[in-house]
Protein backbone atom coordinates (compact mmCIF):
# COMPACT_ATOMS: atom_id res chain seq x y z
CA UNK A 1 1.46 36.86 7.70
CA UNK A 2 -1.77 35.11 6.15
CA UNK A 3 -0.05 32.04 6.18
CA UNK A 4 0.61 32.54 9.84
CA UNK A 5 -3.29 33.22 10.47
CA UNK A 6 -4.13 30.07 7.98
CA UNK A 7 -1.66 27.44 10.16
CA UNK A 8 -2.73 29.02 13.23
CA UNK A 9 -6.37 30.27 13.54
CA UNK A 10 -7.81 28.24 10.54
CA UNK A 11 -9.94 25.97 12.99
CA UNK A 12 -11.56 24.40 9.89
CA UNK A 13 -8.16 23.41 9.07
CA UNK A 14 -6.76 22.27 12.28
CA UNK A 15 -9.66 20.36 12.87
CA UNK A 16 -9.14 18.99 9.41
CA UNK A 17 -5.42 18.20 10.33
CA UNK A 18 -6.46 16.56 13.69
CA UNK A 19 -8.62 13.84 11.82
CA UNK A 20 -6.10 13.19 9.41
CA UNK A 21 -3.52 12.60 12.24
CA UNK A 22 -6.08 10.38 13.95
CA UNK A 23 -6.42 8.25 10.83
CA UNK A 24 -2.62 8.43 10.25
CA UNK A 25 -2.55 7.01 14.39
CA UNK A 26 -4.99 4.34 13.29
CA UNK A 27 -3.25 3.06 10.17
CA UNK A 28 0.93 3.04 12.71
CA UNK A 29 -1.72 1.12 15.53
CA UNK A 30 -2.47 -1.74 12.97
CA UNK A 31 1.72 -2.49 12.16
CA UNK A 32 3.20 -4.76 13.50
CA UNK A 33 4.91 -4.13 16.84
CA UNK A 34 8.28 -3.89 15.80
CA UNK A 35 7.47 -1.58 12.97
CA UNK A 36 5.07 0.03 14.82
CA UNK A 37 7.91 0.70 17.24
CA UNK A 38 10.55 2.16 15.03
CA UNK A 39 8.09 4.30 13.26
CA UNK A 40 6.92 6.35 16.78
CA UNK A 41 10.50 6.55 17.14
CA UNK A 42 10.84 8.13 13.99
CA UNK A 43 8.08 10.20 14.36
CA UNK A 44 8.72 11.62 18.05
CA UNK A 45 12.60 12.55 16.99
CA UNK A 46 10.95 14.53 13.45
CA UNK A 47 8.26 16.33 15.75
CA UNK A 48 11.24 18.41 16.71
CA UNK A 49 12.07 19.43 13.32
CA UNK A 50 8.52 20.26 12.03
CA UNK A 51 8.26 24.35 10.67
CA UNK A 52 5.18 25.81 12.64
CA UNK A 53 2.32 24.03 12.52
CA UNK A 54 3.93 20.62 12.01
CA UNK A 55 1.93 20.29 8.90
CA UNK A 56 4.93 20.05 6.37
CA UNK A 57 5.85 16.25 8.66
CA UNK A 58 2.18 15.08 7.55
CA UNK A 59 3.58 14.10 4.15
CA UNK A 60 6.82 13.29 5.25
CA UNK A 61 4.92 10.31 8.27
CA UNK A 62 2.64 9.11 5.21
CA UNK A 63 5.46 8.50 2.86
CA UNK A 64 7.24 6.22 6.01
CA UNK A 65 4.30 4.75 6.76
CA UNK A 66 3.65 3.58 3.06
CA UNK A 67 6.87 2.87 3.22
CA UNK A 68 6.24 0.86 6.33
CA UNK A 69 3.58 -1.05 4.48
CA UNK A 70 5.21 -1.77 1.41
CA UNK A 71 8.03 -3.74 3.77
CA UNK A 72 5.08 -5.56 5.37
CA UNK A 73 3.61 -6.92 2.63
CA UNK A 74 7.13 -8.04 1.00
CA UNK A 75 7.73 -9.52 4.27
CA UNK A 76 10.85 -7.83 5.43
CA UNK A 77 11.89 -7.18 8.59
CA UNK A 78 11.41 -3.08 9.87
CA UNK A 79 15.88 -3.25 9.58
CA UNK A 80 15.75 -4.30 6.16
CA UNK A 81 13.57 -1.21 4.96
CA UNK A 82 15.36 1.60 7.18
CA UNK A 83 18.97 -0.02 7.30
CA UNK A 84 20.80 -1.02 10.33
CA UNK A 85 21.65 2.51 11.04
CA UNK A 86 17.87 4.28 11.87
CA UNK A 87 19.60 7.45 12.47
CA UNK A 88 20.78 7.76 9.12
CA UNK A 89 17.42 6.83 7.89
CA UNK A 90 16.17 9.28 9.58
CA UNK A 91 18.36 12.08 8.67
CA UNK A 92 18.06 10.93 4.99
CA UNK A 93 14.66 11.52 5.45
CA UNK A 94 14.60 15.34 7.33
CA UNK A 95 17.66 16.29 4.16
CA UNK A 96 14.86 14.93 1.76
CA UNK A 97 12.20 17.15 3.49
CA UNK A 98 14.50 20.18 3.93
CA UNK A 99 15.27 20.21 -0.23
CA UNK A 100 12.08 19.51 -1.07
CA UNK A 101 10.74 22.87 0.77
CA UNK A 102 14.01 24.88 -0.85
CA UNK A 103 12.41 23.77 -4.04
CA UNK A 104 8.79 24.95 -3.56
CA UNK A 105 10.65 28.33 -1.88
CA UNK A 106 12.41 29.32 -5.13
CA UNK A 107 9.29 28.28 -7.26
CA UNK A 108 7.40 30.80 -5.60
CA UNK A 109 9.92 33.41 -5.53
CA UNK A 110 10.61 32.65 -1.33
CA UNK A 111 13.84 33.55 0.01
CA UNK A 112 14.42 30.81 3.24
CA UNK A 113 16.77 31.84 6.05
């Protein structure tokens, strides 16, 4: 239940959170447009999967966006780094996420449903 509160009513926190979205926004507005693209498209179809808050998807939109970067500066196109199939990326990604919270669960004794 305290976490509840702490995702929820922690307005240091969530104003916290909103900054580091903005700065996340800031760093996706300076890609190029066809990465730029793909990565809101990304992002908007993971929104849906976020737990509460949405806070756990921070980590998971900074990894693609270094990702993002990395491709950039190797000069590959946004296909070469995600693969043809986006979806698949995508879902790669969300599995990835999903074990990496069963992990932390059973390291702190958490039973997930």
């Amino acid at each position: 239940m305290n976490k509840f509160f702490d995702d929820f009513l922690n307005v240091k926190k969530m104003i916290k959170s909103k900054r580091e979205y903005k700065r996340q926004m800031e760093r996706v507005n300076l890609l190029p447009p066809d990465y730029r693209y793909v990565f809101k498209k990304i992002q908007k179809h993971m929104w849906q999967f976020a737990a509460g808050a949405g806070y756990d998807m921070m980590k998971v939109h900074y990894g693609l966006l270094d990702l993002f970067e990395k491709g950039i500066s190797e000069g590959k196109e946004v296909l070469e780094v995600t693969g043809e199939d986006v979806a698949a990326f995508v879902e790669e990604l969300l599995k990835n996420r999903y074990l990496y919270i069963i992990n932390i669960a059973r390291n702190a004794d958490i039973m997930i449903i």
